[in-house]
Structures are given as structure tokens and as C-alpha cells.
C-alpha atoms as a PDB file:
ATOM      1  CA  UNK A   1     -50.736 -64.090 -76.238  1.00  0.00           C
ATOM      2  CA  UNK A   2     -54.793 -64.354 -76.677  1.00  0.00           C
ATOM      3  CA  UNK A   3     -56.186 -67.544 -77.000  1.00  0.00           C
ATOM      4  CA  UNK A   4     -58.750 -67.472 -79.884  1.00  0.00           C
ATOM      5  CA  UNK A   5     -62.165 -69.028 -78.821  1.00  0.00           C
ATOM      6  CA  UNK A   6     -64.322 -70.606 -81.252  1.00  0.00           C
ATOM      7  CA  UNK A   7     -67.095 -67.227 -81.965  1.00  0.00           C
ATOM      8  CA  UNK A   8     -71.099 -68.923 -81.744  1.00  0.00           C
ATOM      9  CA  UNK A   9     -72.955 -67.885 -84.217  1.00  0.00           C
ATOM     10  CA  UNK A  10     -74.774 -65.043 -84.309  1.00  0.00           C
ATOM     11  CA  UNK A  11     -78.711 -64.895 -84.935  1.00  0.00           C
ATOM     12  CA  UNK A  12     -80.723 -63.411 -87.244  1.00  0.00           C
ATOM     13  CA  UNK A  13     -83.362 -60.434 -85.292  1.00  0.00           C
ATOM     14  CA  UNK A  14     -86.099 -60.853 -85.875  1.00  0.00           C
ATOM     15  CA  UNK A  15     -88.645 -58.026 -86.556  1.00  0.00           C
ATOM     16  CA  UNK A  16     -92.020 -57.521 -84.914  1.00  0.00           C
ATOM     17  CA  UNK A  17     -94.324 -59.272 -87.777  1.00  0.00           C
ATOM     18  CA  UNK A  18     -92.387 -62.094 -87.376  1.00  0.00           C
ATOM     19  CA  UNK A  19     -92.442 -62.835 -83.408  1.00  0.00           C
ATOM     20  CA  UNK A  20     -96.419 -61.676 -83.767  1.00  0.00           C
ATOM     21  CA  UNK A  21     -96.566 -64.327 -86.412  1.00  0.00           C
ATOM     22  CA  UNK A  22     -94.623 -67.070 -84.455  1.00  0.00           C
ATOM     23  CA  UNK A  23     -96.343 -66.403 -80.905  1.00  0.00           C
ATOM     24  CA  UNK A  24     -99.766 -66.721 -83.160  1.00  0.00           C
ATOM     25  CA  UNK A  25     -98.612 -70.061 -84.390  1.00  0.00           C
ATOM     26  CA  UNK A  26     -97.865 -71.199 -81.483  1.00  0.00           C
ATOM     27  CA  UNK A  27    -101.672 -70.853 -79.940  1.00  0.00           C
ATOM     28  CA  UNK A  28    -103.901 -73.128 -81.462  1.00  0.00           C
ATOM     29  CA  UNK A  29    -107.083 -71.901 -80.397  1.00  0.00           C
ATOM     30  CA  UNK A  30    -106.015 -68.474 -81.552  1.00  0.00           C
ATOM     31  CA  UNK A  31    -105.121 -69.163 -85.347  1.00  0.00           C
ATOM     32  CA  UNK A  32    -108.459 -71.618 -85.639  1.00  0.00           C
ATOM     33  CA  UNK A  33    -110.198 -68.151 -84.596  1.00  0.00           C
ATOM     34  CA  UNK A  34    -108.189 -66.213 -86.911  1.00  0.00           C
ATOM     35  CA  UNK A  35    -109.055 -68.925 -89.415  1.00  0.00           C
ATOM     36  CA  UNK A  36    -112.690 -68.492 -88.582  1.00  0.00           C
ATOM     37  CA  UNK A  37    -112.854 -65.044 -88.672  1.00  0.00           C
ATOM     38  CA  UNK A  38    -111.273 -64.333 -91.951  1.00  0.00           C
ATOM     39  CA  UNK A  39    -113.278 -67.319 -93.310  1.00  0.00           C
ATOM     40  CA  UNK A  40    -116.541 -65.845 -92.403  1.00  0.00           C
ATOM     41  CA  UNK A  41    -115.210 -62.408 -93.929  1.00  0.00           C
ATOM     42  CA  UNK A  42    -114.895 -64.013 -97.330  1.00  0.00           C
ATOM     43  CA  UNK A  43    -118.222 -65.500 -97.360  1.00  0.00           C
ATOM     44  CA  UNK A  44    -120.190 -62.617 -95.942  1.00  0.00           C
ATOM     45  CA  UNK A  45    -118.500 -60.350 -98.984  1.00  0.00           C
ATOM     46  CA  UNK A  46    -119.224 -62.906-101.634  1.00  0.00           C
ATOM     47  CA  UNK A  47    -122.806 -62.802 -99.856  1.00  0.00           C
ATOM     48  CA  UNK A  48    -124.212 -62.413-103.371  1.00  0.00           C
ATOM     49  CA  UNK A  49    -122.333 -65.294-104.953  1.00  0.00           C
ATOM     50  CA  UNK A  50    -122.971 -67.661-102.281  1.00  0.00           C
ATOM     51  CA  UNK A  51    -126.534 -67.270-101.162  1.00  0.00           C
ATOM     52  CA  UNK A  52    -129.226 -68.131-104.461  1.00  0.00           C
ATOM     53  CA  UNK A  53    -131.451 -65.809-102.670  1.00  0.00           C
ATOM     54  CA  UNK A  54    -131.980 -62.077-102.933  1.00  0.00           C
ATOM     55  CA  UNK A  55    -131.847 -60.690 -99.309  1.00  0.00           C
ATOM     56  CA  UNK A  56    -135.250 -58.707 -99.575  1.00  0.00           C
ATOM     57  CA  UNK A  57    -136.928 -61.216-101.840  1.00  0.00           C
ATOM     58  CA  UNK A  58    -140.489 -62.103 -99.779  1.00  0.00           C
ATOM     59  CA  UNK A  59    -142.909 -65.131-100.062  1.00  0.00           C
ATOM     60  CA  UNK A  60    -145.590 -65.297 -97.780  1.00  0.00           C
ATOM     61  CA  UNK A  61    -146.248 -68.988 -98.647  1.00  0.00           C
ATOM     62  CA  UNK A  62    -143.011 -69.792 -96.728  1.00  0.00           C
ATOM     63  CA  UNK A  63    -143.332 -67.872 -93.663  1.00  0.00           C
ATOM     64  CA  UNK A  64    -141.469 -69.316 -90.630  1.00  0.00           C
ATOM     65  CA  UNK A  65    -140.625 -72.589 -93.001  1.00  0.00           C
ATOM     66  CA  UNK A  66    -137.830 -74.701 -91.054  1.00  0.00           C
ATOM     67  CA  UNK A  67    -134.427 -75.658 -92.234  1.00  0.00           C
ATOM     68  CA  UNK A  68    -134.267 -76.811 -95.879  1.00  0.00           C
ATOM     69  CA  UNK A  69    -132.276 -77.791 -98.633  1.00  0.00           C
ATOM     70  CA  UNK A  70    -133.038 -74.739-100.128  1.00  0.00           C
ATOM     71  CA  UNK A  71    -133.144 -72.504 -97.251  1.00  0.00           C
ATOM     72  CA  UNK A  72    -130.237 -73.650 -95.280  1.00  0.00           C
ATOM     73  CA  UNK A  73    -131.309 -71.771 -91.861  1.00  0.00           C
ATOM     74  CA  UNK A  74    -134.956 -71.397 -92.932  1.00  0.00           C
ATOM     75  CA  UNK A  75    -137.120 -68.339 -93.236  1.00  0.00           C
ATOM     76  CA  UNK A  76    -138.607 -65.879 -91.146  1.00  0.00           C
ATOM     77  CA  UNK A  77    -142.082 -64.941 -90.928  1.00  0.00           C
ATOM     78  CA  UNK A  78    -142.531 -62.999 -94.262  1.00  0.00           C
ATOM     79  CA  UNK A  79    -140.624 -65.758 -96.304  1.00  0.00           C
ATOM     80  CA  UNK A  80    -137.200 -64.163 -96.628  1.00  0.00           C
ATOM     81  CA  UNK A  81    -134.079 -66.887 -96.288  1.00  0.00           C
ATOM     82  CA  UNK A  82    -132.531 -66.560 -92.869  1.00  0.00           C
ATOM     83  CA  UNK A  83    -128.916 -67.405 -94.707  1.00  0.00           C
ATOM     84  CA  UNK A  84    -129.277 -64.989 -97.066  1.00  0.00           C
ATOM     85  CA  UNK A  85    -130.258 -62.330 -94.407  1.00  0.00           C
ATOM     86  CA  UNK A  86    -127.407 -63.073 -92.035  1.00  0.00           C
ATOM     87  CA  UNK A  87    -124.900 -62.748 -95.186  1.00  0.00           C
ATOM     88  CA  UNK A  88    -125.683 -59.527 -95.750  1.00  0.00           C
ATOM     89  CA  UNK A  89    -125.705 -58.649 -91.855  1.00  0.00           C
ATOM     90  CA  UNK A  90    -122.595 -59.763 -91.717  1.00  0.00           C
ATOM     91  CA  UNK A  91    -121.536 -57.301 -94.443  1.00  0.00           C
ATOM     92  CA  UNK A  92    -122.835 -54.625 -92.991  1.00  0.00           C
ATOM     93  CA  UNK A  93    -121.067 -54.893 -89.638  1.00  0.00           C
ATOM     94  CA  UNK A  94    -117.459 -56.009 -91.188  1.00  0.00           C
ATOM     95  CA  UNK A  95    -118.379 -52.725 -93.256  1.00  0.00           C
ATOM     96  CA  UNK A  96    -118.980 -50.480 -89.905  1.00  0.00           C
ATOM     97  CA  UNK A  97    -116.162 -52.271 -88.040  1.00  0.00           C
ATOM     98  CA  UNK A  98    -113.558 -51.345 -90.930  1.00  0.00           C
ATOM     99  CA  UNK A  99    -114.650 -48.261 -91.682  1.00  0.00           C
ATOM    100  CA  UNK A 100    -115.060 -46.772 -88.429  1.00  0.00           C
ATOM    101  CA  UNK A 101    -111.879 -48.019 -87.305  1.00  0.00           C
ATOM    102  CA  UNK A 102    -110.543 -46.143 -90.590  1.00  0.00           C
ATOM    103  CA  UNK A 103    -112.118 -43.232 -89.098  1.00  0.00           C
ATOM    104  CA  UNK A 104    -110.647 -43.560 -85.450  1.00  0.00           C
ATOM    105  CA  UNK A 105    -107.413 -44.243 -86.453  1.00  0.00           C
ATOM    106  CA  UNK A 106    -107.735 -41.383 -88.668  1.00  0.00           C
ATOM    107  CA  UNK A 107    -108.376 -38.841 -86.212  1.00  0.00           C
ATOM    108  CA  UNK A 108    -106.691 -40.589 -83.360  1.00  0.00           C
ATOM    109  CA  UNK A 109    -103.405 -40.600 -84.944  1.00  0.00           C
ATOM    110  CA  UNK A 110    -103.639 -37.356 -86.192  1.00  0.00           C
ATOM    111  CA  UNK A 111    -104.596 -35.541 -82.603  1.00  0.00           C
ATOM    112  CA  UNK A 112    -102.137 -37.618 -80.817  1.00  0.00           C
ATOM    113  CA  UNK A 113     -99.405 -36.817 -83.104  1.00  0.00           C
ATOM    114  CA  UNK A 114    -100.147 -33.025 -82.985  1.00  0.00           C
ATOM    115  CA  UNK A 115    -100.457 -32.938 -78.923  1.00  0.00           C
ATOM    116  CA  UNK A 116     -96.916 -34.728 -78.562  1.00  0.00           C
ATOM    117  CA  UNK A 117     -95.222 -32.915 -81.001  1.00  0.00           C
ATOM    118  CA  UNK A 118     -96.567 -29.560 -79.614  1.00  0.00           C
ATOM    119  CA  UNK A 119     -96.273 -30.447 -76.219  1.00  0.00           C
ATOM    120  CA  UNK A 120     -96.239 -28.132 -73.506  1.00  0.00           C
ATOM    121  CA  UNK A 121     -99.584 -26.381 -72.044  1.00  0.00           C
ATOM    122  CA  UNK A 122    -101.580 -26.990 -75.754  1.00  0.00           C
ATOM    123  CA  UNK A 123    -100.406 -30.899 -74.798  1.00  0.00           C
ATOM    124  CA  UNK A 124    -102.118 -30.700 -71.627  1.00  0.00           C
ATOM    125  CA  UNK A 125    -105.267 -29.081 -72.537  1.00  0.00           C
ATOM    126  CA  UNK A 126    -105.585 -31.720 -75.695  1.00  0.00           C
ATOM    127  CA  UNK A 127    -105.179 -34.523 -73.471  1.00  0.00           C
ATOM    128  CA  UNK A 128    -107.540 -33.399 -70.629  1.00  0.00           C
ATOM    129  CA  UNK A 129    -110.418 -32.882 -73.271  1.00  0.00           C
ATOM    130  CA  UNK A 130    -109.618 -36.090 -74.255  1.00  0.00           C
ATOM    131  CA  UNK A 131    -110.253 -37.459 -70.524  1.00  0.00           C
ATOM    132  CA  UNK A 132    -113.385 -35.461 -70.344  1.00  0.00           C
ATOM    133  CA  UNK A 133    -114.847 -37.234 -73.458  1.00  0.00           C
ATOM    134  CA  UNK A 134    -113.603 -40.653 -72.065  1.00  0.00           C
ATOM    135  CA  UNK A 135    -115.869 -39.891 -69.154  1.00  0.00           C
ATOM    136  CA  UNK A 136    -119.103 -39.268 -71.499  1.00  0.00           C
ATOM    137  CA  UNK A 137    -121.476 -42.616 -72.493  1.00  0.00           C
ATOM    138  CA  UNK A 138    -119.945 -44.006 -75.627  1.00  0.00           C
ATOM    139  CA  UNK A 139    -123.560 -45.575 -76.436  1.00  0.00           C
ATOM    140  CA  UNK A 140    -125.311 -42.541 -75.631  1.00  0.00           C
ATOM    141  CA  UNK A 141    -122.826 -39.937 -77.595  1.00  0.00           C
ATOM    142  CA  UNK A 142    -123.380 -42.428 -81.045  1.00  0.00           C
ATOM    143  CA  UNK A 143    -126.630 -41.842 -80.522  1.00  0.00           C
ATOM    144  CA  UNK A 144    -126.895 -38.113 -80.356  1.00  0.00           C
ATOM    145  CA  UNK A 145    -124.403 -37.921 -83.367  1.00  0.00           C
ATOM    146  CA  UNK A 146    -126.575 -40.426 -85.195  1.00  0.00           C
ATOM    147  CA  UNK A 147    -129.902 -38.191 -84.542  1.00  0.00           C
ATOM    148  CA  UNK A 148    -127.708 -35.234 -84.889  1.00  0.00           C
ATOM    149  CA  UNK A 149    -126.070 -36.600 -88.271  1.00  0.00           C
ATOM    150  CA  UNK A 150    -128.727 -38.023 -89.901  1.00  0.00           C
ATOM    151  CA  UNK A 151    -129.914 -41.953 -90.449  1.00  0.00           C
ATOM    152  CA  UNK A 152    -127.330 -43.010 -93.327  1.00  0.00           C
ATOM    153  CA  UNK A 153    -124.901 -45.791 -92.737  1.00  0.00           C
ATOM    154  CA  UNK A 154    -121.586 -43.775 -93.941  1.00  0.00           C
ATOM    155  CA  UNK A 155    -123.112 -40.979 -91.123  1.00  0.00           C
ATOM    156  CA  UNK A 156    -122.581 -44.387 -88.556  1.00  0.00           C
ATOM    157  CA  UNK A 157    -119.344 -45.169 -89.079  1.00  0.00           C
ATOM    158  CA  UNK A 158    -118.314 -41.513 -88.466  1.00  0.00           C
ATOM    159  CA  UNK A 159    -120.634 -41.294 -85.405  1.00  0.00           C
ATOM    160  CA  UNK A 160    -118.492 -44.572 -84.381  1.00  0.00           C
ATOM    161  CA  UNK A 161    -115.476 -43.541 -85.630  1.00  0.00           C
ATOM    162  CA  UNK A 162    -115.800 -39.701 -83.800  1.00  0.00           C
ATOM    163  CA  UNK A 163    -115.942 -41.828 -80.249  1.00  0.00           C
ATOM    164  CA  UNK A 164    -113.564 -44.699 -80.606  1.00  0.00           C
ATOM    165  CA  UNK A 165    -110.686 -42.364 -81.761  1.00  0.00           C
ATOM    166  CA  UNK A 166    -109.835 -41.346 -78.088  1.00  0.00           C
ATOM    167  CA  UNK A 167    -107.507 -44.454 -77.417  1.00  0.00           C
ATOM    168  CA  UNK A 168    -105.393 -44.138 -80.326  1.00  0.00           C
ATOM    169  CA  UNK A 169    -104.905 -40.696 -79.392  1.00  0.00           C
ATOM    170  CA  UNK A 170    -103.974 -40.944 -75.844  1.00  0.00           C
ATOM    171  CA  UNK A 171    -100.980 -44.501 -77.719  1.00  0.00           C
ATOM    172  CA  UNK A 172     -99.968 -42.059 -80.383  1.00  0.00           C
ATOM    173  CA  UNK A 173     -99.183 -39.648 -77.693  1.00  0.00           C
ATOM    174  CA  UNK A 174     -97.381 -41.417 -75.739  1.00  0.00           C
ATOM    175  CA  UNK A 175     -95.073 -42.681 -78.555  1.00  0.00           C
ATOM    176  CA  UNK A 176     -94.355 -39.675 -80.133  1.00  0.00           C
END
């Protein structure tokens, strides 16, 4: 006759999000960054809320003034608020880093997915063109595409976006 043991209860799983989310919580320094970050994000897309200022607004009487009341950081040489300026920098590069990510992940995903699912010799070839453009100047390609594109910002995130797709391609690959 079999004995019956006491079962111990069985836990939940627990899905990727979740032991992301509790190995986050458990590193201080990284969630006050993650704080930080997000925080700045906010402000630097209410940019025209927050700042009184319009970013291109000049006044030569104020050139170089110091840190104010009224201009929190000061002003630069032609009069224009330093706060309001970096506001709207800040915009512009959460604006490049998103959407040229959008545009790497785009393109990564999509080549990767189509050389492992093909596989074979068309694999092979896909992959080694993607080592030959890993060996090219990142710096130096954005700027021919840039020249070659044009000057407009949407033309710099897909400059951006055209060189930083490479690693995504070569994960995607090797997952599918």
C-alpha cells in the first residue's frame, strides 16, 4: 500500500514581463533612472505647456543674461531662454530615437525573418551582406545617406534607422 504524502503547493509561472518587472524593482538605481527618464520624456513633450517662452523668440537686450526667475537656465547670446531651447532639443532627439528605432526594427525584423525562414544558400548570402555593412562606419554611412537623402528630419531618422537595423536582423535570425 502507498503512503500518501502531503503534495506542496504548486506555483504560479510567471511570464517574462513579470520577472523583467520584479528584477527592475529590485535595483534601485535602475528604476530612479527609469523614473528619470520617463520624467524628462513628459516634460520635453509638454515643452510648449511648460516653458512661457517661444523657443525662437529673440531679445538682444538679454543676451547672455544669467539664471533668473524668469529664465530658469538663462539665455544665450541672442536672448533666447536656454530652458526653453533645451525642451525642444529634447523633443527632437526622443523624436529621432523613437522613430528611428521604429525604422530599424522595421526592417530588421523583416530581413531577419525572411533569411531564417528561407534558409539555405539565400540565408547565407543575406547574412554575409549583413556582416559586410557591420564592417562600414556607422557615423560616416548616416552621413552619406543624409547628403544623399536630403536635409529633412523624417530623411534622419531613416538615414538612422537604414544603419541600426543590422542587429535586429542578425536576433530575429537567430530566433526564427
Amino acid at each position: 500500500m502507498i503512503a500518501a504524502t502531503p503534495s506542496e503547493p504548486i506555483e504560479a509561472g510567471h511570464s517574462l514581463w513579470q520577472d523583467a518587472w520584479a528584477r527592475l524593482r529590485k535595483n534601485k538605481l535602475a528604476l530612479a533612472s527609469a523614473f528619470l527618464v520617463v520624467a524628462l520624456g513628459i516634460i520635453c513633450a509638454a515643452a510648449p505647456w511648460v516653458s512661457p517662452h517661444a523657443y525662437d523668440a529673440q531679445n538682444l537686450a538679454l543676451g547672455a543674461a544669467p539664471p533668473s526667475a524668469k529664465h530658469w537656465l538663462g539665455t544665450d547670446h541672442l536672448g533666447r531662454d536656454q530652458f526653453t531651447r533645451l525642451l525642444y532639443g529634447g523633443r527632437v532627439s526622443l523624436m529621432v530615437g523613437l522613430c528611428a528605432t521604429g525604422v530599424a526594427l522595421t526592417i530588421g525584423v523583416l530581413y531577419g525573418a525572411i533569411s531564417g525562414f528561407i534558409g539555405g544558400k539565400l540565408d547565407a548570402l543575406m547574412m554575409r551582406l549583413v556582416d559586410i555593412l557591420y564592417a562600414l562606419p556607422f557615423t560616416l554611412f548616416v552621413i552619406l545617406l543624409t547628403v544623399w537623402l536630403g536635409r529633412e528630419l523624417w530623411l534622419l531618422f531613416a538615414a538612422i534607422g537604414a544603419v541600426e537595423w543590422l542587429t535586429m536582423a542578425r536576433i530575429v535570425r537567430g530566433q526564427v
